[in-house]
ModelCIF file with pLDDT and N, C-alpha, C, O atoms, coordinates in Angstrom:
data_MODEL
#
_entry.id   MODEL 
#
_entity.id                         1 
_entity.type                       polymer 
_entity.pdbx_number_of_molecules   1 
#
_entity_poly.entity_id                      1 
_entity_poly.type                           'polypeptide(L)' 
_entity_poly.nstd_linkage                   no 
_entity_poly.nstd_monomer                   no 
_entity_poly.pdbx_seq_one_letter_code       
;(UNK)(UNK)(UNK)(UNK)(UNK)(UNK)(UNK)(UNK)(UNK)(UNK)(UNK)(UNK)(UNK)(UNK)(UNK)(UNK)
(UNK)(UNK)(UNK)(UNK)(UNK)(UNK)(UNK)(UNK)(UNK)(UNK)(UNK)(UNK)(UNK)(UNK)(UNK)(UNK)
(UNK)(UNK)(UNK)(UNK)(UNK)(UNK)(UNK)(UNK)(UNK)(UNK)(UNK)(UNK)(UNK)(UNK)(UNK)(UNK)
;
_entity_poly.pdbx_seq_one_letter_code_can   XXXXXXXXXXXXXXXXXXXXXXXXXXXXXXXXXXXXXXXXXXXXXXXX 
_entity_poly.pdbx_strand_id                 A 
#
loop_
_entity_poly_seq.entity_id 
_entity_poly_seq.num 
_entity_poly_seq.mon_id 
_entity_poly_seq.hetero 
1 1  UNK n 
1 2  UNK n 
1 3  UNK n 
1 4  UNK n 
1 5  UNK n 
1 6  UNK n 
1 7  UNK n 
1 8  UNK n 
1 9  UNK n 
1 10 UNK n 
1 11 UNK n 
1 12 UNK n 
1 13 UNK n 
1 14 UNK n 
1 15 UNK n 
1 16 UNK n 
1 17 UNK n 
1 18 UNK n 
1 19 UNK n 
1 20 UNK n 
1 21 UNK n 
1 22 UNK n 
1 23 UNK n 
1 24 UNK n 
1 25 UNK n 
1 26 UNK n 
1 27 UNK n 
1 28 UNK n 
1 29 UNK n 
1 30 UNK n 
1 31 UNK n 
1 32 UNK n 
1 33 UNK n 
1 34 UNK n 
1 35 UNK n 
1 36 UNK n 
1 37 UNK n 
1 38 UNK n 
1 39 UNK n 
1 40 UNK n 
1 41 UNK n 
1 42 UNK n 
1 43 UNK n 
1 44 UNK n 
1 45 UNK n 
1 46 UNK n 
1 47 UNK n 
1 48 UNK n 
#
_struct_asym.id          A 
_struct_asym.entity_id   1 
#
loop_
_ma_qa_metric.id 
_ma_qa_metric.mode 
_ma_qa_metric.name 
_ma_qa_metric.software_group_id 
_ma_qa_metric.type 
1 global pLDDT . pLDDT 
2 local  pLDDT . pLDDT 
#
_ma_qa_metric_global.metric_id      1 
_ma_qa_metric_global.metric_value   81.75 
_ma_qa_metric_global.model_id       1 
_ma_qa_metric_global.ordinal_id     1 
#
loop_
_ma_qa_metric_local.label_asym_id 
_ma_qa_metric_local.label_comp_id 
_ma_qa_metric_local.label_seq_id 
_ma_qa_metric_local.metric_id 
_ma_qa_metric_local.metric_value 
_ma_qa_metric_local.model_id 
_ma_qa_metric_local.ordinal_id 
A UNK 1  2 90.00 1 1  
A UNK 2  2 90.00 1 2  
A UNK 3  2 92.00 1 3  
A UNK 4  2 92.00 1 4  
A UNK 5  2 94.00 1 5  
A UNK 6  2 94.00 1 6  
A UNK 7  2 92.00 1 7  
A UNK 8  2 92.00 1 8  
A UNK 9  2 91.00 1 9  
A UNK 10 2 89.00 1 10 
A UNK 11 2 84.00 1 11 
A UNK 12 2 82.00 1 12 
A UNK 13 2 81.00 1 13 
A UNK 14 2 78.00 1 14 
A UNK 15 2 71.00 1 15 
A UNK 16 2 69.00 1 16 
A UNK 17 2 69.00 1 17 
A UNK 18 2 61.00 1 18 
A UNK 19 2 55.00 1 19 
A UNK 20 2 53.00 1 20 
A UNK 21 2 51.00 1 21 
A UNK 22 2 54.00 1 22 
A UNK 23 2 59.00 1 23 
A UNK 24 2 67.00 1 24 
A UNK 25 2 78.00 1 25 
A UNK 26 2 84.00 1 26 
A UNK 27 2 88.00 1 27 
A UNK 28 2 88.00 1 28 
A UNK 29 2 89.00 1 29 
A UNK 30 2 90.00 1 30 
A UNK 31 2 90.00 1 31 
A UNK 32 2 89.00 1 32 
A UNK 33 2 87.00 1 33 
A UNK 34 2 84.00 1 34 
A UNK 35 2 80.00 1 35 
A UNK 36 2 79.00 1 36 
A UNK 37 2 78.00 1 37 
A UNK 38 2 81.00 1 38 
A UNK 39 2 86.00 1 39 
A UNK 40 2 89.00 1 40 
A UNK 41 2 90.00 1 41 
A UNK 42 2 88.00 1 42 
A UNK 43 2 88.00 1 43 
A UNK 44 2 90.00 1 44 
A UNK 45 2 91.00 1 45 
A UNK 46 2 91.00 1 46 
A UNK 47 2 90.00 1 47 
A UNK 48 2 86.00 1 48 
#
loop_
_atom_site.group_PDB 
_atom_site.id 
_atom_site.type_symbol 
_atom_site.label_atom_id 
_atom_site.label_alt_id 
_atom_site.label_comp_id 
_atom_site.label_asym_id 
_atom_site.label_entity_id 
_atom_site.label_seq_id 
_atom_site.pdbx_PDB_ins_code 
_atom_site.Cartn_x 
_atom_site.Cartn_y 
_atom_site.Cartn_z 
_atom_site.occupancy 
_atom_site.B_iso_or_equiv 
_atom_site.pdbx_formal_charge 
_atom_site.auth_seq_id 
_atom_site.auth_comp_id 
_atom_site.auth_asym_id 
_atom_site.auth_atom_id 
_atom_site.pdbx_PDB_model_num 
ATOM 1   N N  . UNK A 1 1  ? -28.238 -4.610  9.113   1.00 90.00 ? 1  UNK A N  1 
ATOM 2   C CA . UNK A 1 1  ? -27.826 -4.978  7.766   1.00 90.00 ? 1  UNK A CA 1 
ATOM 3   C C  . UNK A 1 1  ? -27.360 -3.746  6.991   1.00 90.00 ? 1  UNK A C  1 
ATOM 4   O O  . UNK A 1 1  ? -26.418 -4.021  6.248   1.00 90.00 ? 1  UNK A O  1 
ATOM 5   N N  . UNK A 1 2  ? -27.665 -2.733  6.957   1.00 90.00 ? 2  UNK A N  1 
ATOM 6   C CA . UNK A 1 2  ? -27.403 -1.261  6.217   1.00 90.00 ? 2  UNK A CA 1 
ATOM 7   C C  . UNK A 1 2  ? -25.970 -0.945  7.017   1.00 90.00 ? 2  UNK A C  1 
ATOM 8   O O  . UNK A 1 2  ? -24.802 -1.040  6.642   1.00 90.00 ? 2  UNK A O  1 
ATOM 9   N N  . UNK A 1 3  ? -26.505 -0.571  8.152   1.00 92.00 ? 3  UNK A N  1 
ATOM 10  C CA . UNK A 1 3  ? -24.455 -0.494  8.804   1.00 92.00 ? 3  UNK A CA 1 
ATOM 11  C C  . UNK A 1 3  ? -23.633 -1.829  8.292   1.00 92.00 ? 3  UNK A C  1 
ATOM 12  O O  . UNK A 1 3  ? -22.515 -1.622  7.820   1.00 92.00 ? 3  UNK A O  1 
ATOM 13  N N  . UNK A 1 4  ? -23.936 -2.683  8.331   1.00 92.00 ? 4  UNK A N  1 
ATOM 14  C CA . UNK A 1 4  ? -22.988 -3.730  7.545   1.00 92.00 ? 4  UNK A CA 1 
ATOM 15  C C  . UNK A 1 4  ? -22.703 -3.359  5.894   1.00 92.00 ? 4  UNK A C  1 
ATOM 16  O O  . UNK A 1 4  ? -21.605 -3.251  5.348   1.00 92.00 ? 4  UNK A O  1 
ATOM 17  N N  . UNK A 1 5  ? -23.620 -3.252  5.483   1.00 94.00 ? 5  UNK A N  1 
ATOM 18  C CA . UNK A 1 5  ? -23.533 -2.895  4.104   1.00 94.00 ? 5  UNK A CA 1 
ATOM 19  C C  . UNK A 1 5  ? -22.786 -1.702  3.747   1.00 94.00 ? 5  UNK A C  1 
ATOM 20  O O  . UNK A 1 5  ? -22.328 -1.702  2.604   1.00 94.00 ? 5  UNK A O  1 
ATOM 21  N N  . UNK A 1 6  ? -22.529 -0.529  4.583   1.00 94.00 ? 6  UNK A N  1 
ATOM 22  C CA . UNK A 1 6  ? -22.231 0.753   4.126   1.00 94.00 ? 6  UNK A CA 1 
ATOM 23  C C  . UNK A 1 6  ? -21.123 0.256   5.396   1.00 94.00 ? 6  UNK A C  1 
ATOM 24  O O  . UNK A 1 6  ? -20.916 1.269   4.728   1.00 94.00 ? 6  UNK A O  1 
ATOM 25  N N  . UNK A 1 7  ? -20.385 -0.127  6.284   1.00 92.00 ? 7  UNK A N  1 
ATOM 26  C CA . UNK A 1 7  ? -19.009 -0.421  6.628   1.00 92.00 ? 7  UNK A CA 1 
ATOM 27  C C  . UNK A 1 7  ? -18.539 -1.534  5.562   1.00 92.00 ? 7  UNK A C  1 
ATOM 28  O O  . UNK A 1 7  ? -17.381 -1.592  5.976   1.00 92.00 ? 7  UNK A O  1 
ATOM 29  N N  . UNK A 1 8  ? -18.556 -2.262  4.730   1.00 92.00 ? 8  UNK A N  1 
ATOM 30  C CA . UNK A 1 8  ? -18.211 -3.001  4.122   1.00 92.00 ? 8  UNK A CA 1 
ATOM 31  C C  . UNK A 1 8  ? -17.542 -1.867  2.650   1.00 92.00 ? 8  UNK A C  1 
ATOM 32  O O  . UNK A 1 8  ? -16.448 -1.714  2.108   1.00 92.00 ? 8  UNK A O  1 
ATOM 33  N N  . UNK A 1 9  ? -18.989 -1.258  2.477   1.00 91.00 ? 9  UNK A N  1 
ATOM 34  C CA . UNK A 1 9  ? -18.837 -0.307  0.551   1.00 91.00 ? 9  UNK A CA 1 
ATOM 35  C C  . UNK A 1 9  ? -17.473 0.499   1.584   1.00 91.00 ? 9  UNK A C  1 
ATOM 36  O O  . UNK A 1 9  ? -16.352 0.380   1.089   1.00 91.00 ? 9  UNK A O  1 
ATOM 37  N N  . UNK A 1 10 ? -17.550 1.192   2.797   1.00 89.00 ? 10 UNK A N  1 
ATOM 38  C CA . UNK A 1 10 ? -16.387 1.915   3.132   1.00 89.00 ? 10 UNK A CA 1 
ATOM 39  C C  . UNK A 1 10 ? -15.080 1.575   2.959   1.00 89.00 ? 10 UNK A C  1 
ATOM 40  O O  . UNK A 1 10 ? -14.206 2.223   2.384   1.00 89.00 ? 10 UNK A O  1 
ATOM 41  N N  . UNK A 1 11 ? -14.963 -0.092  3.804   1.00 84.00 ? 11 UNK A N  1 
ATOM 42  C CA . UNK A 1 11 ? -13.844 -0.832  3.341   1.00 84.00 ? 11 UNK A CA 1 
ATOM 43  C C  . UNK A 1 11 ? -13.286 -0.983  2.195   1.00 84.00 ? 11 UNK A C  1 
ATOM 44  O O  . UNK A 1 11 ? -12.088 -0.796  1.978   1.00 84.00 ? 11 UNK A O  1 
ATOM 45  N N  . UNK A 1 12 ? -14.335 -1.424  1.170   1.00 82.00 ? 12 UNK A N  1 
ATOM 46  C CA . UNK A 1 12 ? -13.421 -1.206  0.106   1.00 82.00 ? 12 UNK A CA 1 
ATOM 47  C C  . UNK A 1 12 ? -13.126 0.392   -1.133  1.00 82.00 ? 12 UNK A C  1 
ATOM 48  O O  . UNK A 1 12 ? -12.562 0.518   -2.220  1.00 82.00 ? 12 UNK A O  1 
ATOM 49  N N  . UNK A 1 13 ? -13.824 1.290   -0.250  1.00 81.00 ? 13 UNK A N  1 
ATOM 50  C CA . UNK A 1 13 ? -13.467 2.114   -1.416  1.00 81.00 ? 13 UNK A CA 1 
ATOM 51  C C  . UNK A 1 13 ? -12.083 2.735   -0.887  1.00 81.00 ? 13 UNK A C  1 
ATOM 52  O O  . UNK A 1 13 ? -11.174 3.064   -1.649  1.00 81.00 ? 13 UNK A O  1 
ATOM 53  N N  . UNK A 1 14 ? -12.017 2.892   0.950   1.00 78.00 ? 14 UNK A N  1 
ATOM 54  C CA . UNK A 1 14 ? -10.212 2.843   1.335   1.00 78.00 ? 14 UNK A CA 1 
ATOM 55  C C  . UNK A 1 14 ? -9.514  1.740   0.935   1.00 78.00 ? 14 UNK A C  1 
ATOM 56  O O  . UNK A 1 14 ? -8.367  2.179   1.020   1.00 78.00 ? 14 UNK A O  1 
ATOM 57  N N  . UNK A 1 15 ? -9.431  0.857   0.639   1.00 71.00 ? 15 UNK A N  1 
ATOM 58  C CA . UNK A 1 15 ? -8.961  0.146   0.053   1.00 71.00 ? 15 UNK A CA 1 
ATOM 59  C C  . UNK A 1 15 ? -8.149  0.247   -1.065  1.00 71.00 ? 15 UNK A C  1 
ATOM 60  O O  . UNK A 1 15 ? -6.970  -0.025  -1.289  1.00 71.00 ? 15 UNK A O  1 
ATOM 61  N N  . UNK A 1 16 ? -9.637  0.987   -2.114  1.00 69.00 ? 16 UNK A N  1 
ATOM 62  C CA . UNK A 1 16 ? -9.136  0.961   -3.527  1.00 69.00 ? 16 UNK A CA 1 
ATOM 63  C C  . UNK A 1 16 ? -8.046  2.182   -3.556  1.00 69.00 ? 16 UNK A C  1 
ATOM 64  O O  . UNK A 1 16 ? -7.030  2.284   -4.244  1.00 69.00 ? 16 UNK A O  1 
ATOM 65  N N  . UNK A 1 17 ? -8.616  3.113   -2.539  1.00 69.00 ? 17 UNK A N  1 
ATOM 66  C CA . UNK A 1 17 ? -7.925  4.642   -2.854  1.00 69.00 ? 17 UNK A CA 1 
ATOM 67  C C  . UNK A 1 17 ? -6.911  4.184   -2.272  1.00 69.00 ? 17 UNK A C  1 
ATOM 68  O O  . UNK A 1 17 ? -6.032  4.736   -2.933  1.00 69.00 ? 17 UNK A O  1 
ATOM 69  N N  . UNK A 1 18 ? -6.667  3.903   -1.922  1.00 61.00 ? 18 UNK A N  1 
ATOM 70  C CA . UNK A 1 18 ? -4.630  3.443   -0.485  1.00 61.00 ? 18 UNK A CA 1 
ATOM 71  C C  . UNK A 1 18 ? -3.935  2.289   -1.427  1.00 61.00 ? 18 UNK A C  1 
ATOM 72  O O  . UNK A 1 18 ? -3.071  1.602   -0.883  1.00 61.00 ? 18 UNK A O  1 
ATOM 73  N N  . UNK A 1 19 ? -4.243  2.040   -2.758  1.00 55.00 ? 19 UNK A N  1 
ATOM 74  C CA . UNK A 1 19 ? -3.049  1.143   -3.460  1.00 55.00 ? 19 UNK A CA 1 
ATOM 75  C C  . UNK A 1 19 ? -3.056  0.193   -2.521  1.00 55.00 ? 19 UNK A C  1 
ATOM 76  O O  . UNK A 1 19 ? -1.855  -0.043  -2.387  1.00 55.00 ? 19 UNK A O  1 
ATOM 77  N N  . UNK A 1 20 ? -3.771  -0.666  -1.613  1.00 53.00 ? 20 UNK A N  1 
ATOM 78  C CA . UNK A 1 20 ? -3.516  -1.746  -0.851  1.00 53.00 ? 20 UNK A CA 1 
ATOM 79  C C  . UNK A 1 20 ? -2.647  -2.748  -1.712  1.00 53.00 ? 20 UNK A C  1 
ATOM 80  O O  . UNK A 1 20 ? -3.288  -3.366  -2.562  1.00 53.00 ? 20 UNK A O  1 
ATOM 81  N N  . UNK A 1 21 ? -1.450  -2.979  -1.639  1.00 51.00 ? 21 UNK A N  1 
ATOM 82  C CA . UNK A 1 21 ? -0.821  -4.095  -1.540  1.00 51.00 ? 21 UNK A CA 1 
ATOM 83  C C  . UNK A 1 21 ? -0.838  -5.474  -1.466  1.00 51.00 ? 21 UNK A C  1 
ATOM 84  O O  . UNK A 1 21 ? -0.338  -6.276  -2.255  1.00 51.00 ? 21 UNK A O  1 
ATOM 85  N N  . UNK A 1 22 ? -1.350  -5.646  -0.625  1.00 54.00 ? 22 UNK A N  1 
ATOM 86  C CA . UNK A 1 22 ? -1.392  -6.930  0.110   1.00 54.00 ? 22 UNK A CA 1 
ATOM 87  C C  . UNK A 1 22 ? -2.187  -8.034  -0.532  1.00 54.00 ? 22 UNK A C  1 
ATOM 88  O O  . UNK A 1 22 ? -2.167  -9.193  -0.119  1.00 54.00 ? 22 UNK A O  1 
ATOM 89  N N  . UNK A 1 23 ? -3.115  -7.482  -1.899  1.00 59.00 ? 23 UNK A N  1 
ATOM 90  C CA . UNK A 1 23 ? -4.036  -8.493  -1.978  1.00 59.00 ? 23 UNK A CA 1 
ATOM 91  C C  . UNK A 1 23 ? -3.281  -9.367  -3.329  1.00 59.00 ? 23 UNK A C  1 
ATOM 92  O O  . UNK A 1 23 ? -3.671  -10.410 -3.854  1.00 59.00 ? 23 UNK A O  1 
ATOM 93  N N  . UNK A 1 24 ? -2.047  -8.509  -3.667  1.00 67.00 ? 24 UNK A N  1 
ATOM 94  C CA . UNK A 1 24 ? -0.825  -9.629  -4.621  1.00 67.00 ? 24 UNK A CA 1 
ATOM 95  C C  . UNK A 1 24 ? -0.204  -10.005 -3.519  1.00 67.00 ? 24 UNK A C  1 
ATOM 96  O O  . UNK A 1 24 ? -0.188  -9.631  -2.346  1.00 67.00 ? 24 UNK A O  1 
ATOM 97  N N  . UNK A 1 25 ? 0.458   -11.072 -4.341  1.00 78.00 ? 25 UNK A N  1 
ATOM 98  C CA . UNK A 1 25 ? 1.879   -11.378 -3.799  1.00 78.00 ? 25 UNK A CA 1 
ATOM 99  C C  . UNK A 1 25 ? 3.088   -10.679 -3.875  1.00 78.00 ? 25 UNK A C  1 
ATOM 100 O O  . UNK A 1 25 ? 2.952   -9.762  -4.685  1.00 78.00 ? 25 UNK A O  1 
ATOM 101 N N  . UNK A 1 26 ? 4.169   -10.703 -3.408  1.00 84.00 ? 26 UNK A N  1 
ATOM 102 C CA . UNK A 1 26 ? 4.584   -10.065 -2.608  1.00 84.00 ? 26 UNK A CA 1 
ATOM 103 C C  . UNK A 1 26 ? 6.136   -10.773 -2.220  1.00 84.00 ? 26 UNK A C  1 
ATOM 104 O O  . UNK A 1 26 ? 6.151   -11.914 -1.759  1.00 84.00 ? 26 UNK A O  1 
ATOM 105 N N  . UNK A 1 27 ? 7.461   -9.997  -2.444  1.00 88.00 ? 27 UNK A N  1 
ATOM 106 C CA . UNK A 1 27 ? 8.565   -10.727 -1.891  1.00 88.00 ? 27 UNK A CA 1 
ATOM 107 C C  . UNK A 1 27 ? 9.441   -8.925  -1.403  1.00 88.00 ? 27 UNK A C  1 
ATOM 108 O O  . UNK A 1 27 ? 9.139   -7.764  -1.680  1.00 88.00 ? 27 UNK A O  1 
ATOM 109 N N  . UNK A 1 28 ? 10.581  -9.554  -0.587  1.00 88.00 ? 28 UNK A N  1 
ATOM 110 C CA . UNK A 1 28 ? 10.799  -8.464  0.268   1.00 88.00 ? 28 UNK A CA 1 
ATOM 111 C C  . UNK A 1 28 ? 12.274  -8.164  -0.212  1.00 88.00 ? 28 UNK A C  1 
ATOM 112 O O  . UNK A 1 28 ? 12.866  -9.233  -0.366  1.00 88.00 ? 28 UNK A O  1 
ATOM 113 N N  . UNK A 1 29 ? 12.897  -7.306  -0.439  1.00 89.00 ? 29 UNK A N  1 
ATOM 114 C CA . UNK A 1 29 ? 14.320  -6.716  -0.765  1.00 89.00 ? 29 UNK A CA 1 
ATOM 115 C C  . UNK A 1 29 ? 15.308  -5.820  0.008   1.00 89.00 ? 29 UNK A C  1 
ATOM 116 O O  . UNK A 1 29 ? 15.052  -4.670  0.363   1.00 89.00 ? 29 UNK A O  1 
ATOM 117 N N  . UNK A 1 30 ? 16.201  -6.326  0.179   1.00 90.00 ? 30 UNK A N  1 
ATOM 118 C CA . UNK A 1 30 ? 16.770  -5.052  0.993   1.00 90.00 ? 30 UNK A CA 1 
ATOM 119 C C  . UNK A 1 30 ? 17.691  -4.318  -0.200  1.00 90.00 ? 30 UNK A C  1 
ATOM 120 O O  . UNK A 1 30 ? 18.051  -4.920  -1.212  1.00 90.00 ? 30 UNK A O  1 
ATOM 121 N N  . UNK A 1 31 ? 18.075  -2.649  0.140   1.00 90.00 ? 31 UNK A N  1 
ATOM 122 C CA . UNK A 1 31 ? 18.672  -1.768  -0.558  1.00 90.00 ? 31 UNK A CA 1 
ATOM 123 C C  . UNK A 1 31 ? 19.522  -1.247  0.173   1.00 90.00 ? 31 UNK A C  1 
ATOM 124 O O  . UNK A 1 31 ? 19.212  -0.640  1.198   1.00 90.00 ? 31 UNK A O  1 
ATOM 125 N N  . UNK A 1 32 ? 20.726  -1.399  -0.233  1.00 89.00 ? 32 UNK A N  1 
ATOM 126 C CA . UNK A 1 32 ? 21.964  -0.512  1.005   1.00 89.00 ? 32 UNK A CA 1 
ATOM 127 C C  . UNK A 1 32 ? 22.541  1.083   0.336   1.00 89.00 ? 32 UNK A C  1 
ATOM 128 O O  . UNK A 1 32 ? 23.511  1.205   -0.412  1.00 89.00 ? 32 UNK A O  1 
ATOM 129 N N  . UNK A 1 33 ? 21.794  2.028   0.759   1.00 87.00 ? 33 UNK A N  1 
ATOM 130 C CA . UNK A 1 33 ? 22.532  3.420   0.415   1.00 87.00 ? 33 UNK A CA 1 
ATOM 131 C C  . UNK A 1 33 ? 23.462  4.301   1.114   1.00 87.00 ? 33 UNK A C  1 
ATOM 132 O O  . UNK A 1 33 ? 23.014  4.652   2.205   1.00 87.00 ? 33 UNK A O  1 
ATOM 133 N N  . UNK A 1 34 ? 24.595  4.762   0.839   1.00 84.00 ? 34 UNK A N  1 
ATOM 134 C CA . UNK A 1 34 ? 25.345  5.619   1.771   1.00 84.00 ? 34 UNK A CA 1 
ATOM 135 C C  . UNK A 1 34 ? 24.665  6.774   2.313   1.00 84.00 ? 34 UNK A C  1 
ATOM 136 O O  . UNK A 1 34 ? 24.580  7.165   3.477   1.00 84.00 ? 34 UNK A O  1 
ATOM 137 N N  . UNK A 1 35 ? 23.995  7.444   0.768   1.00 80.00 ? 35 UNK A N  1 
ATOM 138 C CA . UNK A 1 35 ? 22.801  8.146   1.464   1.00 80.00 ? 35 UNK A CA 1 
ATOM 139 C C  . UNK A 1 35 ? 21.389  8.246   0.767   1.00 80.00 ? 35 UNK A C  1 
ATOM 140 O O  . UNK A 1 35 ? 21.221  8.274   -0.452  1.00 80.00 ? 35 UNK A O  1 
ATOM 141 N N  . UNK A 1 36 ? 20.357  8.296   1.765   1.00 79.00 ? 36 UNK A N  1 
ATOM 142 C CA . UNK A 1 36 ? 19.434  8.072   1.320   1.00 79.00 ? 36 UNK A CA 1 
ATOM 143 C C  . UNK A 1 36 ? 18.467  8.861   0.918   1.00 79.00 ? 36 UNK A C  1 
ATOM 144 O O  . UNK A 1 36 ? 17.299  8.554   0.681   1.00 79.00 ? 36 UNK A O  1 
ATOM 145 N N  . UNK A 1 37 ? 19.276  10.475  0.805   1.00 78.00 ? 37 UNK A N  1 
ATOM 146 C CA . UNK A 1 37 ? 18.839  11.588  0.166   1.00 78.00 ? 37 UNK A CA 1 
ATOM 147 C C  . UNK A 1 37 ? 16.976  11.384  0.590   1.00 78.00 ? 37 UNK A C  1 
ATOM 148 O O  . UNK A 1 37 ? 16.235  11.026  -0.325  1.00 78.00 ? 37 UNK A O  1 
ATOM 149 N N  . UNK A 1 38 ? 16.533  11.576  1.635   1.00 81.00 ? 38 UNK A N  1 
ATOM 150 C CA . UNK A 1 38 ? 15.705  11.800  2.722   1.00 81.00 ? 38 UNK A CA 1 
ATOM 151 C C  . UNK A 1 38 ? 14.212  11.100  2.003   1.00 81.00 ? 38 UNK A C  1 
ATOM 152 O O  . UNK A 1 38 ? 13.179  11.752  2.152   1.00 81.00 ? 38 UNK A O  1 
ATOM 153 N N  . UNK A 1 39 ? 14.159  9.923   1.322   1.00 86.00 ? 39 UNK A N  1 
ATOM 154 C CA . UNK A 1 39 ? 13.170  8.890   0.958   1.00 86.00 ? 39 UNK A CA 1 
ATOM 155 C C  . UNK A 1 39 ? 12.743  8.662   2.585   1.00 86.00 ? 39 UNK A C  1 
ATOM 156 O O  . UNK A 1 39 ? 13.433  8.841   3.589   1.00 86.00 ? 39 UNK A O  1 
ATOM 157 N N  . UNK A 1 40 ? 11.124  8.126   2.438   1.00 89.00 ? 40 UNK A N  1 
ATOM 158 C CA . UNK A 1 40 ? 10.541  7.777   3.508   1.00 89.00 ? 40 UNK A CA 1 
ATOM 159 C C  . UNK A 1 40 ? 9.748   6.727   2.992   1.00 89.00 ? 40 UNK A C  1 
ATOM 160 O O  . UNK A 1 40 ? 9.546   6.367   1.833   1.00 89.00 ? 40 UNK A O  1 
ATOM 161 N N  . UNK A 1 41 ? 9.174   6.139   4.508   1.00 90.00 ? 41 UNK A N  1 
ATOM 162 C CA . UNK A 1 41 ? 8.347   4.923   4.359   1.00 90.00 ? 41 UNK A CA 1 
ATOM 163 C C  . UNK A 1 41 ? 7.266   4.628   4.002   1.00 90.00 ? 41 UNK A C  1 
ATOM 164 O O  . UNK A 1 41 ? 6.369   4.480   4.832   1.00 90.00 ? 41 UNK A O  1 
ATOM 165 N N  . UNK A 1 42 ? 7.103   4.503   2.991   1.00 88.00 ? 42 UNK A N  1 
ATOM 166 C CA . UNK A 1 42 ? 5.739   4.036   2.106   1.00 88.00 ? 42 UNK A CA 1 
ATOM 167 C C  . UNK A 1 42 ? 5.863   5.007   0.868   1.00 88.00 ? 42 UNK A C  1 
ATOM 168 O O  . UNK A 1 42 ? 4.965   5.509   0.192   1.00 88.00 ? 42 UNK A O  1 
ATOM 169 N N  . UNK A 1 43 ? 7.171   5.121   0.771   1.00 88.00 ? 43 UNK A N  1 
ATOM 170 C CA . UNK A 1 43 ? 7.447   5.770   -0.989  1.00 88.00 ? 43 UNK A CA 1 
ATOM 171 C C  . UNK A 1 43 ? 7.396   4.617   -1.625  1.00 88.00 ? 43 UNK A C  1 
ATOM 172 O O  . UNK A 1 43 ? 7.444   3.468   -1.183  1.00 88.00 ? 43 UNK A O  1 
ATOM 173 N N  . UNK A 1 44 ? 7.260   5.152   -3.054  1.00 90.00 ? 44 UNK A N  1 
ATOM 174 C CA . UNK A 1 44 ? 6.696   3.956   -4.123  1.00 90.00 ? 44 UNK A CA 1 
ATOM 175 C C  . UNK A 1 44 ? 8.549   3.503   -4.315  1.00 90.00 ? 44 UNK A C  1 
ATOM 176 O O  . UNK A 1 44 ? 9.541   3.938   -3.731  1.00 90.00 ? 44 UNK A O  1 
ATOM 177 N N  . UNK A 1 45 ? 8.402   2.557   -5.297  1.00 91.00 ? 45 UNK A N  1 
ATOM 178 C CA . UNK A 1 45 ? 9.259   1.282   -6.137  1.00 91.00 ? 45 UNK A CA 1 
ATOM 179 C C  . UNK A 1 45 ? 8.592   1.641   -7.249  1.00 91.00 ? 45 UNK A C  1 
ATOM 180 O O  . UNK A 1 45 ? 7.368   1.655   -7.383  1.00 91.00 ? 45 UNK A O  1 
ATOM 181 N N  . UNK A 1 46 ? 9.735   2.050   -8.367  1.00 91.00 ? 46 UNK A N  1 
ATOM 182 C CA . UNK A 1 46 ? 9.740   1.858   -9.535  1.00 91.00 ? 46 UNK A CA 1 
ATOM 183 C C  . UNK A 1 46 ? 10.723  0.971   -10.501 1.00 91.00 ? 46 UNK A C  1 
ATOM 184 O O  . UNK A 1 46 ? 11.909  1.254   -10.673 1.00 91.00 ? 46 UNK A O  1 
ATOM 185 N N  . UNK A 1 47 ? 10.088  -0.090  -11.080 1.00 90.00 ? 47 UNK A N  1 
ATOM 186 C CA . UNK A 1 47 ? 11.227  -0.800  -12.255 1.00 90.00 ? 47 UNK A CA 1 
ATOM 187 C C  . UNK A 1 47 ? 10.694  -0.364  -13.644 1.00 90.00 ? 47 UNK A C  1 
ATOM 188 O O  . UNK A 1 47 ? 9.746   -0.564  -14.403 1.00 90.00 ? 47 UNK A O  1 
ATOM 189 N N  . UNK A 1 48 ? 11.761  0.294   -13.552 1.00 86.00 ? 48 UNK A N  1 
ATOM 190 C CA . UNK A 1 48 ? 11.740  0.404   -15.603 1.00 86.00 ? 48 UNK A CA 1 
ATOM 191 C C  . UNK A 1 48 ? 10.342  1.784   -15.763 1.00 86.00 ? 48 UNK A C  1 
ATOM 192 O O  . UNK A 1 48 ? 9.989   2.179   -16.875 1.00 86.00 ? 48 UNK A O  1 
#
């Protein structure tokens, strides 16, 4: 029960720290750039 309890508090404090996503909803976009001046995967989205 204590290893359950303290893998669980682990789960969610990576969780909280990693901006998890997933627990909104969620729709998908594509962006077409000529160039993409060297952005990578899992850079943020900003509106406004």
């Amino acid at each position: 029960l204590f290893v359950f309890i303290a893998f669980v508090l682990l789960a969610v404090i990576v969780f909280s720290i990693s901006d998890f996503y997933t627990a909104q909803p969620q729709y998908s976009l594509r962006v077409r750039f000529s160039f993409a001046s060297g952005v990578e995967v899992g850079a943020p989205v900003r509106l406004a």
